[in-house]
C-alpha atoms as a PDB file:
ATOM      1  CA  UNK A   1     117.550 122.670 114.291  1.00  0.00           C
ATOM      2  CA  UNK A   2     118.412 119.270 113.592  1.00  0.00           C
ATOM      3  CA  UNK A   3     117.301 115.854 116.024  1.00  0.00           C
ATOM      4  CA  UNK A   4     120.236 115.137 118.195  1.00  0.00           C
ATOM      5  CA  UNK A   5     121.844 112.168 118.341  1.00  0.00           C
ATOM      6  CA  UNK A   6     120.048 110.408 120.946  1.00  0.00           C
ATOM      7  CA  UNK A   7     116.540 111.180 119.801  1.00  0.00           C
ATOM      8  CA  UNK A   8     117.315 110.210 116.243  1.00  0.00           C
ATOM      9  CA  UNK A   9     118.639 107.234 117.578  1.00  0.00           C
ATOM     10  CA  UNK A  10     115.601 106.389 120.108  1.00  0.00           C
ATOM     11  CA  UNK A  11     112.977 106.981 116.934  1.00  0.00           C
ATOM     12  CA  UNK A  12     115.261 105.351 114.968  1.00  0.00           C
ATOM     13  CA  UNK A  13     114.722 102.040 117.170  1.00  0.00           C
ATOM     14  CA  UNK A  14     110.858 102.309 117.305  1.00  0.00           C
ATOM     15  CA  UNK A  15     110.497 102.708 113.688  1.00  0.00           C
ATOM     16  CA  UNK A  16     112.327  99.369 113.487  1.00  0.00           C
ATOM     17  CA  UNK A  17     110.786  97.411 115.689  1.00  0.00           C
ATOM     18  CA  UNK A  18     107.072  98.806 115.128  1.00  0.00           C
ATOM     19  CA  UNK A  19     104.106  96.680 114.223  1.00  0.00           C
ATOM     20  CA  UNK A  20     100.735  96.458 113.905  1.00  0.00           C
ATOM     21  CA  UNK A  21      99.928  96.752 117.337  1.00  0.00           C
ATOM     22  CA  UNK A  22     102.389 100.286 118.284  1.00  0.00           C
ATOM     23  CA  UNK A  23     102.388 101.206 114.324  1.00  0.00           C
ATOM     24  CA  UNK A  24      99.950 104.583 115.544  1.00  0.00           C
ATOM     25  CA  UNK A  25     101.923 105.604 118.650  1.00  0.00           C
ATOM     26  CA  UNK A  26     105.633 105.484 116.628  1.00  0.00           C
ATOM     27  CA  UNK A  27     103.944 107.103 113.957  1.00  0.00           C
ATOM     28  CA  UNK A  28     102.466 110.096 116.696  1.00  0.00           C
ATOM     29  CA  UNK A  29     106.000 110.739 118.049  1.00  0.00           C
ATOM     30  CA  UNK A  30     107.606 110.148 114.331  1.00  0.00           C
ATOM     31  CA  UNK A  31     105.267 113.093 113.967  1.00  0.00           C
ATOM     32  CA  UNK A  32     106.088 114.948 116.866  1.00  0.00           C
ATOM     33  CA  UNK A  33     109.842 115.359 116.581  1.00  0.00           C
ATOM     34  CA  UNK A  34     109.546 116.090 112.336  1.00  0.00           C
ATOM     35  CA  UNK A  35     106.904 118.795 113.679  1.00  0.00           C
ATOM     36  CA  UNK A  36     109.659 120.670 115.157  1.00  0.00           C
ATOM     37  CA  UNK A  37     111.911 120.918 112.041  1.00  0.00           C
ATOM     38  CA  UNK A  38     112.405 123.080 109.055  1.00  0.00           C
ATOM     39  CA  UNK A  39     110.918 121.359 105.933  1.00  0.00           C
ATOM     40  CA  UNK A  40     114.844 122.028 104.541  1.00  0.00           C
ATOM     41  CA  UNK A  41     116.139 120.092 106.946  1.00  0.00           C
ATOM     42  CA  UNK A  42     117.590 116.466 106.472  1.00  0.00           C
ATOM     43  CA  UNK A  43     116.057 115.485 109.178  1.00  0.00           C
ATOM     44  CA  UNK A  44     112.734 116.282 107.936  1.00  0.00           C
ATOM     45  CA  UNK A  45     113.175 114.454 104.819  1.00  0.00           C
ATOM     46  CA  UNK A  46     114.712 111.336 107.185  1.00  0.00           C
ATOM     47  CA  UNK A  47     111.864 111.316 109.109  1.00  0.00           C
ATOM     48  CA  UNK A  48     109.174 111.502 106.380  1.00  0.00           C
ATOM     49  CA  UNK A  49     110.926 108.100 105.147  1.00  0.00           C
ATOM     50  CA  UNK A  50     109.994 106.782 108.141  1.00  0.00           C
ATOM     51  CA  UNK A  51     106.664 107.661 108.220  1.00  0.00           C
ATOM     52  CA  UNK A  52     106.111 106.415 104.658  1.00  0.00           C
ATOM     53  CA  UNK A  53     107.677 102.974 106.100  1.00  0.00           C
ATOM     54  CA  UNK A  54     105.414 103.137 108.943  1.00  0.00           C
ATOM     55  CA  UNK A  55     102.281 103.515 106.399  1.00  0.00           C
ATOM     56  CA  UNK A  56     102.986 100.451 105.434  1.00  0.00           C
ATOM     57  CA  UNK A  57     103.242  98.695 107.871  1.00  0.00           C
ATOM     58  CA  UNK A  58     100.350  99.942 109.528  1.00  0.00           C
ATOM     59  CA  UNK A  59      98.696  98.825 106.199  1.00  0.00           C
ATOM     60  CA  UNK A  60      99.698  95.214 106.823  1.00  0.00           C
ATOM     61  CA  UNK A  61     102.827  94.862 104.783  1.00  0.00           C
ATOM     62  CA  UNK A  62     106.355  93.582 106.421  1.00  0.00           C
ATOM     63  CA  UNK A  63     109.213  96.098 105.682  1.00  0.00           C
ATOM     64  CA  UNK A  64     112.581  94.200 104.615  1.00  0.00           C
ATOM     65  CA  UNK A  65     115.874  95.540 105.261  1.00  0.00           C
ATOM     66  CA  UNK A  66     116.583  97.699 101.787  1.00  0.00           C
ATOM     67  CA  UNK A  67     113.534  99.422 102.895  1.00  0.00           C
ATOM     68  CA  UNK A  68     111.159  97.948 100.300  1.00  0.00           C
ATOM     69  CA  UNK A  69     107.541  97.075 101.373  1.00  0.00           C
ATOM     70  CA  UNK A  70     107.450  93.082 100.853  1.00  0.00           C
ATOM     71  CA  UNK A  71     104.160  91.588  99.334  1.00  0.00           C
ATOM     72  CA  UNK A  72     104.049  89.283 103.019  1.00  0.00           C
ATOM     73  CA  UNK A  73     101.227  90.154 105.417  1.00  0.00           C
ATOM     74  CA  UNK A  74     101.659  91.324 108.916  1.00  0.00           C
END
């Protein structure tokens, strides 16, 4: 079953404004909610974008808006 709107949105909002210091607790409920879908779900694949985001910024690089990890430190 897909995220509804409102979580999506919620998770949506802490992936964006995560950094170094909350990186591991958006990442944990990131986790969470793609825990409870199907692997075939779009959803799933949305949220394992964000995760890969998260990685790097939890690895010290600053996420620019296409997406792209930058080559500035955190």
């Amino acid at each position: 079953m897909p995220l509804d709107r409102e979580t999506k949105s919620k998770l949506r909002d802490r992936v964006s404004l995560a950094n170094k210091s909350n990186v591991e607790e958006v990442v944990a409920e990131v986790e969470a909610a793609r825990a409870g879908l199907a692997p075939d779900d779009k959803d799933y694949d949305r949220l394992g974008g964000w995760l890969e985001d998260l990685s790097h910024i939890a690895g010290g690089k600053v996420i620019g808006r296409t997406g792209d990890p930058g080559g500035l430190q955190g």
